[in-house]
PDB file of N, CA and C in Angstrom:
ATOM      1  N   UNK A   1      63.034-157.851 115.449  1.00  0.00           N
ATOM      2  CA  UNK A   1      63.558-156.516 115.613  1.00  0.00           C
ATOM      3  C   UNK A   1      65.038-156.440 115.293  1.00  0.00           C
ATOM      4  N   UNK A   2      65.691-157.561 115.498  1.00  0.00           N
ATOM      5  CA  UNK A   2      67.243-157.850 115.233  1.00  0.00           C
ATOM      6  C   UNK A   2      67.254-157.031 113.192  1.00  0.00           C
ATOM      7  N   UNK A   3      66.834-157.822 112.575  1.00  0.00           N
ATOM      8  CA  UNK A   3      66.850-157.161 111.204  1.00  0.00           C
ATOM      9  C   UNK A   3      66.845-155.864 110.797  1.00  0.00           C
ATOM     10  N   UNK A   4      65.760-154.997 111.591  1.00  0.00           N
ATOM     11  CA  UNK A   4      65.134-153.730 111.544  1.00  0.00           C
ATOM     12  C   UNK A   4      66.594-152.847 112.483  1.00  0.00           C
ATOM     13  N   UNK A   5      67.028-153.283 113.351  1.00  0.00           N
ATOM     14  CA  UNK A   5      67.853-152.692 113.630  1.00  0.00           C
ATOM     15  C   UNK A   5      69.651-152.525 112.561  1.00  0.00           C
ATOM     16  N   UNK A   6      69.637-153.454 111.828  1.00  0.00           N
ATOM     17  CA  UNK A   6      71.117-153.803 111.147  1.00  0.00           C
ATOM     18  C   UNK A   6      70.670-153.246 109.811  1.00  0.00           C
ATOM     19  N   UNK A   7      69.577-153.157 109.486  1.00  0.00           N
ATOM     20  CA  UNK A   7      68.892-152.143 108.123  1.00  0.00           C
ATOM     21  C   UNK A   7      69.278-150.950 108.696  1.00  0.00           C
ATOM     22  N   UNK A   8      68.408-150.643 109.694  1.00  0.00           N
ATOM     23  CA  UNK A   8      68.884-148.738 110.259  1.00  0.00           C
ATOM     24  C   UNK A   8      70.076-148.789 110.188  1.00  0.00           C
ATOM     25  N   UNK A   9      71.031-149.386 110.581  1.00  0.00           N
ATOM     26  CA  UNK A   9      72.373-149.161 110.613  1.00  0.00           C
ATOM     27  C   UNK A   9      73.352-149.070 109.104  1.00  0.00           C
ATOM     28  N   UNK A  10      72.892-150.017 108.024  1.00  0.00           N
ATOM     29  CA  UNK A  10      73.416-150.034 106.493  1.00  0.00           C
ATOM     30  C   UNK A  10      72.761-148.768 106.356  1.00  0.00           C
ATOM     31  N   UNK A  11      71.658-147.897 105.997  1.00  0.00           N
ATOM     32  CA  UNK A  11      71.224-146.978 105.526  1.00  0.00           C
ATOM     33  C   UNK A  11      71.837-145.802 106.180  1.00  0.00           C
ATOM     34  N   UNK A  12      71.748-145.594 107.419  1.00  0.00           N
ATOM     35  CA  UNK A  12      72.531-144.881 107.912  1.00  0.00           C
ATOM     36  C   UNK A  12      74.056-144.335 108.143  1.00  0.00           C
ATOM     37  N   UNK A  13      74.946-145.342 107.652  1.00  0.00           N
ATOM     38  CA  UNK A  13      75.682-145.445 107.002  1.00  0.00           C
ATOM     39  C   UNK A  13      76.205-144.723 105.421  1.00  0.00           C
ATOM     40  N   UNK A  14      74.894-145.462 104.514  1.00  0.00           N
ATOM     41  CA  UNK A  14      74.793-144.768 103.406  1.00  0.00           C
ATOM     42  C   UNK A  14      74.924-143.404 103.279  1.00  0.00           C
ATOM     43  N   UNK A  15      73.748-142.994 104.309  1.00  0.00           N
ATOM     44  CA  UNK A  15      73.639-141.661 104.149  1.00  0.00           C
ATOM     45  C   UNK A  15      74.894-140.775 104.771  1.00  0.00           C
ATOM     46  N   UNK A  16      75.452-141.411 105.546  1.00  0.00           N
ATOM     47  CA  UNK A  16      76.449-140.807 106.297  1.00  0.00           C
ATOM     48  C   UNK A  16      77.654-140.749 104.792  1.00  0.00           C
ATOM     49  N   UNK A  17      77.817-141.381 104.357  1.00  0.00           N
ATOM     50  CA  UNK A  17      78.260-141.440 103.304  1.00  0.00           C
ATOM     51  C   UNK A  17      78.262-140.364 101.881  1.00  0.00           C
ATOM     52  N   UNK A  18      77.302-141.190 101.775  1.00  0.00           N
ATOM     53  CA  UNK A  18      76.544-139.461 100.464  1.00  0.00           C
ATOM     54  C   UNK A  18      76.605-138.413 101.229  1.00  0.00           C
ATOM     55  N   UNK A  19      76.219-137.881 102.133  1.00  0.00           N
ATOM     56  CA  UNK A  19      76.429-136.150 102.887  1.00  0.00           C
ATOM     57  C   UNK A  19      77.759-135.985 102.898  1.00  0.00           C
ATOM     58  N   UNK A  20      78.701-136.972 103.090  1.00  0.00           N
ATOM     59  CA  UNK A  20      80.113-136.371 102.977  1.00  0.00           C
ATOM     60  C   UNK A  20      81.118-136.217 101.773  1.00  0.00           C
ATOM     61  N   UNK A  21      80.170-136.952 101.022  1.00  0.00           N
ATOM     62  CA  UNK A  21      80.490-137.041  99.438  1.00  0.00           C
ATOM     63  C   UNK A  21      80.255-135.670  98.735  1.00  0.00           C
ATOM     64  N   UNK A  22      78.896-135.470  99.045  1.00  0.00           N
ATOM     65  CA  UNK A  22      77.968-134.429  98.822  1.00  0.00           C
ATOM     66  C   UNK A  22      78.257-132.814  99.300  1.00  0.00           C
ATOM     67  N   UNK A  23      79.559-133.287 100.122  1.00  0.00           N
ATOM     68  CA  UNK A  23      80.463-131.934 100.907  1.00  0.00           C
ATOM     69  C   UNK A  23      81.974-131.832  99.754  1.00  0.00           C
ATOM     70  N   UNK A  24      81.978-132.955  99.665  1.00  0.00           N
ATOM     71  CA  UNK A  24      83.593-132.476  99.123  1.00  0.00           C
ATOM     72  C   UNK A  24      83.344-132.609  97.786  1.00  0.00           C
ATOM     73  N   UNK A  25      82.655-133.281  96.958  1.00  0.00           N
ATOM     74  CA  UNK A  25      82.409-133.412  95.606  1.00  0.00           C
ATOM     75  C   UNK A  25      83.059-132.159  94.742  1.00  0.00           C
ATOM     76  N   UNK A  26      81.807-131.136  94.737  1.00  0.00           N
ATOM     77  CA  UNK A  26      82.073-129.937  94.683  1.00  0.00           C
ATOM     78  C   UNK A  26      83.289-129.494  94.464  1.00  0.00           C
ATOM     79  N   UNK A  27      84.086-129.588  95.675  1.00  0.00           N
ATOM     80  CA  UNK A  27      85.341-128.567  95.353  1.00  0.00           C
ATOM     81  C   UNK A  27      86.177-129.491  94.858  1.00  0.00           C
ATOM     82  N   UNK A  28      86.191-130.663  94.467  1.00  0.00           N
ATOM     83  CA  UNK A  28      86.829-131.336  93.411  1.00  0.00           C
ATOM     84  C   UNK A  28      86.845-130.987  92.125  1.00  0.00           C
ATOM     85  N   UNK A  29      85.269-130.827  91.625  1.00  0.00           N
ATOM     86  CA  UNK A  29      84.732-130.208  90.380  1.00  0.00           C
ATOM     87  C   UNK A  29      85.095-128.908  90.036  1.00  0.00           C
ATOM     88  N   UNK A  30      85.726-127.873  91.092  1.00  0.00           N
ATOM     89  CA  UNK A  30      85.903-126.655  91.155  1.00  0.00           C
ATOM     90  C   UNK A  30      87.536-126.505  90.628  1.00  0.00           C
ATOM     91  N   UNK A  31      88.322-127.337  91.533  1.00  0.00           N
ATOM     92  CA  UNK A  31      89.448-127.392  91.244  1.00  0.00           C
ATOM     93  C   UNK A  31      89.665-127.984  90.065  1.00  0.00           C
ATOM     94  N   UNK A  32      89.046-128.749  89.182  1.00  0.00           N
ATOM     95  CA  UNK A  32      89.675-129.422  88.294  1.00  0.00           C
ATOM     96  C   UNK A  32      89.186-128.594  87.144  1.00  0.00           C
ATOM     97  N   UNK A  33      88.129-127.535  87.275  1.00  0.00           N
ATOM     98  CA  UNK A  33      87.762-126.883  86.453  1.00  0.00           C
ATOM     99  C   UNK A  33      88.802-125.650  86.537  1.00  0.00           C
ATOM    100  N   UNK A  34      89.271-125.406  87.645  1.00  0.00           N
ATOM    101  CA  UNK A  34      90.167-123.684  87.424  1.00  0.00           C
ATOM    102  C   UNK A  34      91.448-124.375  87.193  1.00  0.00           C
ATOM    103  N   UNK A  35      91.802-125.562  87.417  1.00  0.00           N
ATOM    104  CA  UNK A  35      93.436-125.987  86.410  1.00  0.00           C
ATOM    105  C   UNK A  35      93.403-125.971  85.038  1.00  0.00           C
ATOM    106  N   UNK A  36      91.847-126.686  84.409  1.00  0.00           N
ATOM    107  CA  UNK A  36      91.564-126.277  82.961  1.00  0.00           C
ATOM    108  C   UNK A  36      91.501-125.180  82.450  1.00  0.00           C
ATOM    109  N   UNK A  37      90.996-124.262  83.096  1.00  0.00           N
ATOM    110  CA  UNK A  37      91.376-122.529  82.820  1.00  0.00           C
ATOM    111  C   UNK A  37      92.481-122.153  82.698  1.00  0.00           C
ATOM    112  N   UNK A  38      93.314-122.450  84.210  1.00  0.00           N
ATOM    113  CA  UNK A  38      94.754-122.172  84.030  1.00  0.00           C
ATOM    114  C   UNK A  38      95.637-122.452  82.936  1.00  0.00           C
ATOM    115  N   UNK A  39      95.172-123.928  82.486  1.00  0.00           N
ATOM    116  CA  UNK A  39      95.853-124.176  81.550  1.00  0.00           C
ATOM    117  C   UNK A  39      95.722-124.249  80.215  1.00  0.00           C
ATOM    118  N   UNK A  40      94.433-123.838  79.841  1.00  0.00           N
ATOM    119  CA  UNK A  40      94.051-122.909  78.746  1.00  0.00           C
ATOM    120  C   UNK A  40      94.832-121.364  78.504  1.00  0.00           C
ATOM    121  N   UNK A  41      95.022-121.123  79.209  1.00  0.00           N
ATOM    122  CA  UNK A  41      95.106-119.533  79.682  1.00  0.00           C
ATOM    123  C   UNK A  41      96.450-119.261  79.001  1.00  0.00           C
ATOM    124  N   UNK A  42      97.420-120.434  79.686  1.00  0.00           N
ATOM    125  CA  UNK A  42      99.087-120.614  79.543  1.00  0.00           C
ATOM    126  C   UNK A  42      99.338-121.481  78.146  1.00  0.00           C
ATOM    127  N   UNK A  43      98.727-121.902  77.724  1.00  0.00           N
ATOM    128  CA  UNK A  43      98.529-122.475  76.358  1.00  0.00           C
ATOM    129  C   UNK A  43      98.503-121.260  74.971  1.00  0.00           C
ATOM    130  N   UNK A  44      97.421-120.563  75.615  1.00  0.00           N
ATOM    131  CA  UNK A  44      96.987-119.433  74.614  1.00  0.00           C
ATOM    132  C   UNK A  44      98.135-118.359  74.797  1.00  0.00           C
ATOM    133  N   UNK A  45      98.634-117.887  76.013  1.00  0.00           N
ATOM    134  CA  UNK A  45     100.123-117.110  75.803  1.00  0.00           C
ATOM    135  C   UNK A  45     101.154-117.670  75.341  1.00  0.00           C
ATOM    136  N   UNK A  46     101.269-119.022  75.529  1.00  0.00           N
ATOM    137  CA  UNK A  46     102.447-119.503  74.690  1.00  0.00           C
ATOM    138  C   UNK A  46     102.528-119.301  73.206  1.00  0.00           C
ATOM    139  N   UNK A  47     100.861-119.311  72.848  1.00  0.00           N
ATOM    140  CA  UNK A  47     100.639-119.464  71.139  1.00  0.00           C
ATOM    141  C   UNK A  47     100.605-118.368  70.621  1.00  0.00           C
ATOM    142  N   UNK A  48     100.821-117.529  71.625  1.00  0.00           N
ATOM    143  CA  UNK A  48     100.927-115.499  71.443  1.00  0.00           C
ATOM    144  C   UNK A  48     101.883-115.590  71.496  1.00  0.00           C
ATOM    145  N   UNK A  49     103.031-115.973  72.418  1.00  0.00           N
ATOM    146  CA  UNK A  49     104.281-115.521  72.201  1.00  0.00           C
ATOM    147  C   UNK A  49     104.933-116.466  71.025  1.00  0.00           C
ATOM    148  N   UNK A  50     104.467-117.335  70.694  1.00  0.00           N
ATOM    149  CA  UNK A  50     105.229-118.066  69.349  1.00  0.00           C
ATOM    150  C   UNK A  50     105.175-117.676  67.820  1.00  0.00           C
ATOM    151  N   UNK A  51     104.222-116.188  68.051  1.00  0.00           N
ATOM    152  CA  UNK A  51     103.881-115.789  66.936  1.00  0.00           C
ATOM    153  C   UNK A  51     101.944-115.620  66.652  1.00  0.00           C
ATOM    154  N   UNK A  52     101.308-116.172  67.245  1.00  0.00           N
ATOM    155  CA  UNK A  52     100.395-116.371  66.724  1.00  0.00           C
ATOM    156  C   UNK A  52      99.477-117.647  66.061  1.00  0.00           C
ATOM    157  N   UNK A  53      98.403-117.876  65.906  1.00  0.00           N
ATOM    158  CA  UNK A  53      97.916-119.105  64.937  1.00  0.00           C
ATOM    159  C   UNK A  53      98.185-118.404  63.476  1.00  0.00           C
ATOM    160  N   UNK A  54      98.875-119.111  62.659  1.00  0.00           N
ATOM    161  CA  UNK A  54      98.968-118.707  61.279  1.00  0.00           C
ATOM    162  C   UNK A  54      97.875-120.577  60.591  1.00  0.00           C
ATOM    163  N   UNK A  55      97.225-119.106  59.533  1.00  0.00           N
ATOM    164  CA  UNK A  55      96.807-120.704  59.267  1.00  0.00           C
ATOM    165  C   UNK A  55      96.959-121.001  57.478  1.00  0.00           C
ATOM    166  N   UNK A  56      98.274-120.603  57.508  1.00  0.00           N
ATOM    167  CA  UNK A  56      99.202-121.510  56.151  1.00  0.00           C
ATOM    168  C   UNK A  56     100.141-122.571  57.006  1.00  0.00           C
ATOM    169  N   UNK A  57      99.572-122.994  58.139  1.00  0.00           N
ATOM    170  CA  UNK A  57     100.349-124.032  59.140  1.00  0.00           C
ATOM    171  C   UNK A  57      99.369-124.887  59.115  1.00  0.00           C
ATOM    172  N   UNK A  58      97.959-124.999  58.493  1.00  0.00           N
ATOM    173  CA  UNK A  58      97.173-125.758  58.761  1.00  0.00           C
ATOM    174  C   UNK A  58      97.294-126.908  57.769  1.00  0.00           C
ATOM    175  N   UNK A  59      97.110-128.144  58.274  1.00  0.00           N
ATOM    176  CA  UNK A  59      97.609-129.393  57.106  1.00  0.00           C
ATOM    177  C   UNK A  59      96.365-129.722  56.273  1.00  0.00           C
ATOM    178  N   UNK A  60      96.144-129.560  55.083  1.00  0.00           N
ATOM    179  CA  UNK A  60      94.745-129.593  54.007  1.00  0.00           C
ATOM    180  C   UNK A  60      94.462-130.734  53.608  1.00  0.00           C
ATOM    181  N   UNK A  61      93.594-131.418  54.150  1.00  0.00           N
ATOM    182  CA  UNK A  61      92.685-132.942  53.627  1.00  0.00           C
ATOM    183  C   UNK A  61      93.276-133.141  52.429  1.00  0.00           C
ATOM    184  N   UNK A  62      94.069-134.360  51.907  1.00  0.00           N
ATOM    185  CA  UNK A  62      94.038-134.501  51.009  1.00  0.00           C
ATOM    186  C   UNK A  62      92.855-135.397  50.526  1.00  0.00           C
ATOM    187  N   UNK A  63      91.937-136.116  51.213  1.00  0.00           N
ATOM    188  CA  UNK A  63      90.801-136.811  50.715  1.00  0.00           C
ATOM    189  C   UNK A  63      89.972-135.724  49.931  1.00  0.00           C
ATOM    190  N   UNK A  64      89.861-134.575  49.767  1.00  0.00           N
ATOM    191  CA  UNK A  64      89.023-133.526  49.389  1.00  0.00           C
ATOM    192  C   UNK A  64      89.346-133.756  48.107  1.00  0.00           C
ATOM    193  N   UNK A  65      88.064-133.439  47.489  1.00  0.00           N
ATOM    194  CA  UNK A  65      87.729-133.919  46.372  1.00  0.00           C
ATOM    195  C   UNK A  65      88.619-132.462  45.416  1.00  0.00           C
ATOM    196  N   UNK A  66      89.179-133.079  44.440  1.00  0.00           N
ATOM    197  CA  UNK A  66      89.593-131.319  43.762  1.00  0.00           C
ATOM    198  C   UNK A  66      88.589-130.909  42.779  1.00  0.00           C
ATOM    199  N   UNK A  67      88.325-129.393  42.844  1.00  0.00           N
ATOM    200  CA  UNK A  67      87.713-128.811  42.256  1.00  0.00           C
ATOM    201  C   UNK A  67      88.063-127.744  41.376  1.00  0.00           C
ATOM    202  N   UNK A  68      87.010-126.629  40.845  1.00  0.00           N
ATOM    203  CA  UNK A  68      87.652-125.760  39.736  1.00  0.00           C
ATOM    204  C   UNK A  68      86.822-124.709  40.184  1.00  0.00           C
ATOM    205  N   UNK A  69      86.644-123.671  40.118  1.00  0.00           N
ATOM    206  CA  UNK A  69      85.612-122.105  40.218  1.00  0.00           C
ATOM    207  C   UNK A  69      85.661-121.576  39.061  1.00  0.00           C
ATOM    208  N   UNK A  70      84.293-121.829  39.013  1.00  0.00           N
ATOM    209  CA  UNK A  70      83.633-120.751  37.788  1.00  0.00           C
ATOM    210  C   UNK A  70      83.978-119.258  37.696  1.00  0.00           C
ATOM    211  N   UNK A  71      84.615-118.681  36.432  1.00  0.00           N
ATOM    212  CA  UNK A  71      84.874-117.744  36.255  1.00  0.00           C
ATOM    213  C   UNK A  71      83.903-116.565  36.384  1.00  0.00           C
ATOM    214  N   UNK A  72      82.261-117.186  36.320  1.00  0.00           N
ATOM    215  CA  UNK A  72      81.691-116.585  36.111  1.00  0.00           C
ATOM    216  C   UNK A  72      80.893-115.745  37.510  1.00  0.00           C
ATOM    217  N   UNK A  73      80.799-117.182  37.876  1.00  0.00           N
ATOM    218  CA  UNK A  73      79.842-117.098  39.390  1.00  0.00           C
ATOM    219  C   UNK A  73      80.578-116.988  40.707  1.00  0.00           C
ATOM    220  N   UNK A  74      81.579-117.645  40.344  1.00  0.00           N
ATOM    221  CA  UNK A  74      82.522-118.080  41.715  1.00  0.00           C
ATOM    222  C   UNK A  74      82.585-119.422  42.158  1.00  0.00           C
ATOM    223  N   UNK A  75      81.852-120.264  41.933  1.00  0.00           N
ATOM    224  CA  UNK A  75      81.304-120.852  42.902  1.00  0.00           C
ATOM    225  C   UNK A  75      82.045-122.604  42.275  1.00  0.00           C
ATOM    226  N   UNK A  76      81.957-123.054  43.081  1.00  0.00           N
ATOM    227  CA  UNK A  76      83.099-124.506  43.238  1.00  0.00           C
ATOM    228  C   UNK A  76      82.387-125.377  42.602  1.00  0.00           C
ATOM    229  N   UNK A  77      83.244-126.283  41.601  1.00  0.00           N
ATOM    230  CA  UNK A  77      82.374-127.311  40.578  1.00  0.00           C
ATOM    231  C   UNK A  77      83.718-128.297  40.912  1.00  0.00           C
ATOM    232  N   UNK A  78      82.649-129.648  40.196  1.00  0.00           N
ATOM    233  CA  UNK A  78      83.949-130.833  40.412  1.00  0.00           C
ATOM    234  C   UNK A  78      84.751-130.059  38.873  1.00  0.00           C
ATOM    235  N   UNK A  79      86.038-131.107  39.172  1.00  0.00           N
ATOM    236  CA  UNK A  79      86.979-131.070  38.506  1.00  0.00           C
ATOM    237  C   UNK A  79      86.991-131.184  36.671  1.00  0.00           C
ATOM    238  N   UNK A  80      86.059-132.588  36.670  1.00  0.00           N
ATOM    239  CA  UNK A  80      85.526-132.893  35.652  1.00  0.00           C
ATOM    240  C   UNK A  80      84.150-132.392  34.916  1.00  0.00           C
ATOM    241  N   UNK A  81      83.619-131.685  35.494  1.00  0.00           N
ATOM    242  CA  UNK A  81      82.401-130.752  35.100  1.00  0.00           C
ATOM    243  C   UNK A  81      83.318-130.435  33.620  1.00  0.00           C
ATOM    244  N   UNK A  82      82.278-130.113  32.361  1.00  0.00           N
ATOM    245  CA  UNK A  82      82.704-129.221  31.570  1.00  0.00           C
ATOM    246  C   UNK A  82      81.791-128.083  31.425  1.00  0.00           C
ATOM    247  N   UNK A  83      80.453-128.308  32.453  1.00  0.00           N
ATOM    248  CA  UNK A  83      79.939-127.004  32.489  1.00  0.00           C
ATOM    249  C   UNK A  83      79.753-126.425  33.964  1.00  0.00           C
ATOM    250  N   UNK A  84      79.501-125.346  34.519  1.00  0.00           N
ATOM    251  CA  UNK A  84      79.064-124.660  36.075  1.00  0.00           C
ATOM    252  C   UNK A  84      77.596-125.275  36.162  1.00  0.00           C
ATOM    253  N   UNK A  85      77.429-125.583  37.407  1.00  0.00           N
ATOM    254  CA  UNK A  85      76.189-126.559  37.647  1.00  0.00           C
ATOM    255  C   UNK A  85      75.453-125.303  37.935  1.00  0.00           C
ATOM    256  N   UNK A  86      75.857-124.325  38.588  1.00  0.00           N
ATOM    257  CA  UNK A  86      75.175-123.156  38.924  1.00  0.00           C
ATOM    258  C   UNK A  86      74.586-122.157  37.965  1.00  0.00           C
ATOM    259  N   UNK A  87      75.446-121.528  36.974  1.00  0.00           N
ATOM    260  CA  UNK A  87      75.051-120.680  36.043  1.00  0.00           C
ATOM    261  C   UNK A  87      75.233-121.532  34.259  1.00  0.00           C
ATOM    262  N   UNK A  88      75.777-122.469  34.127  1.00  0.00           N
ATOM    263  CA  UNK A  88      76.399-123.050  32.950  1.00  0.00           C
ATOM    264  C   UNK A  88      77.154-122.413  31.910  1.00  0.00           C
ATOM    265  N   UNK A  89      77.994-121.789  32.450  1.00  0.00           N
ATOM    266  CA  UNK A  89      79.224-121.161  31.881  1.00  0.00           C
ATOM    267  C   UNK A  89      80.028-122.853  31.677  1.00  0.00           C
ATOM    268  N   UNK A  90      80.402-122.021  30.416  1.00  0.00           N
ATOM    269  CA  UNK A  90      81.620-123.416  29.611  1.00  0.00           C
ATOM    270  C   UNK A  90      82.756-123.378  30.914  1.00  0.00           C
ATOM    271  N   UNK A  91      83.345-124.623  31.564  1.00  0.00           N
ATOM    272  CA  UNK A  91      84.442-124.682  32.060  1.00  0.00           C
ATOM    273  C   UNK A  91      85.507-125.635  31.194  1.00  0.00           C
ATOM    274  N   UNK A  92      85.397-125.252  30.332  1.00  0.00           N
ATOM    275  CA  UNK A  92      86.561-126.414  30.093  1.00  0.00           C
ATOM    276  C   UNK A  92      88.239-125.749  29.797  1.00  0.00           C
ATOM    277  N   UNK A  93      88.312-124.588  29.504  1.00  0.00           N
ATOM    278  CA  UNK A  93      89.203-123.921  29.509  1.00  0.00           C
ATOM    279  C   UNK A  93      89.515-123.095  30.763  1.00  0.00           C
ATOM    280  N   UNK A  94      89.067-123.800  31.763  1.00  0.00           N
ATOM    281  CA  UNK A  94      89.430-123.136  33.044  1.00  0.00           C
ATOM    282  C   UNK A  94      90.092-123.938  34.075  1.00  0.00           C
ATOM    283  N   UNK A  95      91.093-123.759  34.449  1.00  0.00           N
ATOM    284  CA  UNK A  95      92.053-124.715  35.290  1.00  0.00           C
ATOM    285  C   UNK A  95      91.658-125.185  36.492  1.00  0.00           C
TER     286      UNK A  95
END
């Protein structure tokens, strides 16, 4: 009975444990979620009062492959194409 009694006591424990975990958890998760708001919030007025997002501020991949647009169609061909893969309009006189 010695065993059975020092088991009730670790589990009981446990549980005493998790229920109080299980109380405050929560408003941990709560608070750390309305500082992320907050500070979303104060982020986005700062970027209002600095003017705005302009996006000729945005920095352009230079890994991107360069391309050319068909005069005809619109539509984006490699560089070295001498014809539109789309409609086959001549590109070679097109920059």
């Amino acid at each position: 009975m010695h065993g059975s009694e020092a088991l009730f006591g670790v589990v009981s424990i446990i549980i005493t444990i998790s229920g109080i975990l299980a109380i405050f958890i929560p408003f941990w998760v709560f608070r750390i979620r309305n500082e992320i708001i907050k500070t979303n919030q104060l982020l986005a007025q700062l970027i209002e009062l600095n003017g705005g997002i302009n996006p000729d501020h945005y920095i352009i991949d230079s890994s991107a492959k360069p391309t050319k647009q068909c005069p005809k169609c619109g539509k984006a061909n490699k560089k070295t194409d001498s014809t539109c893969i789309y409609c086959g309009t001549n590109l070679r006189n097109t920059l």
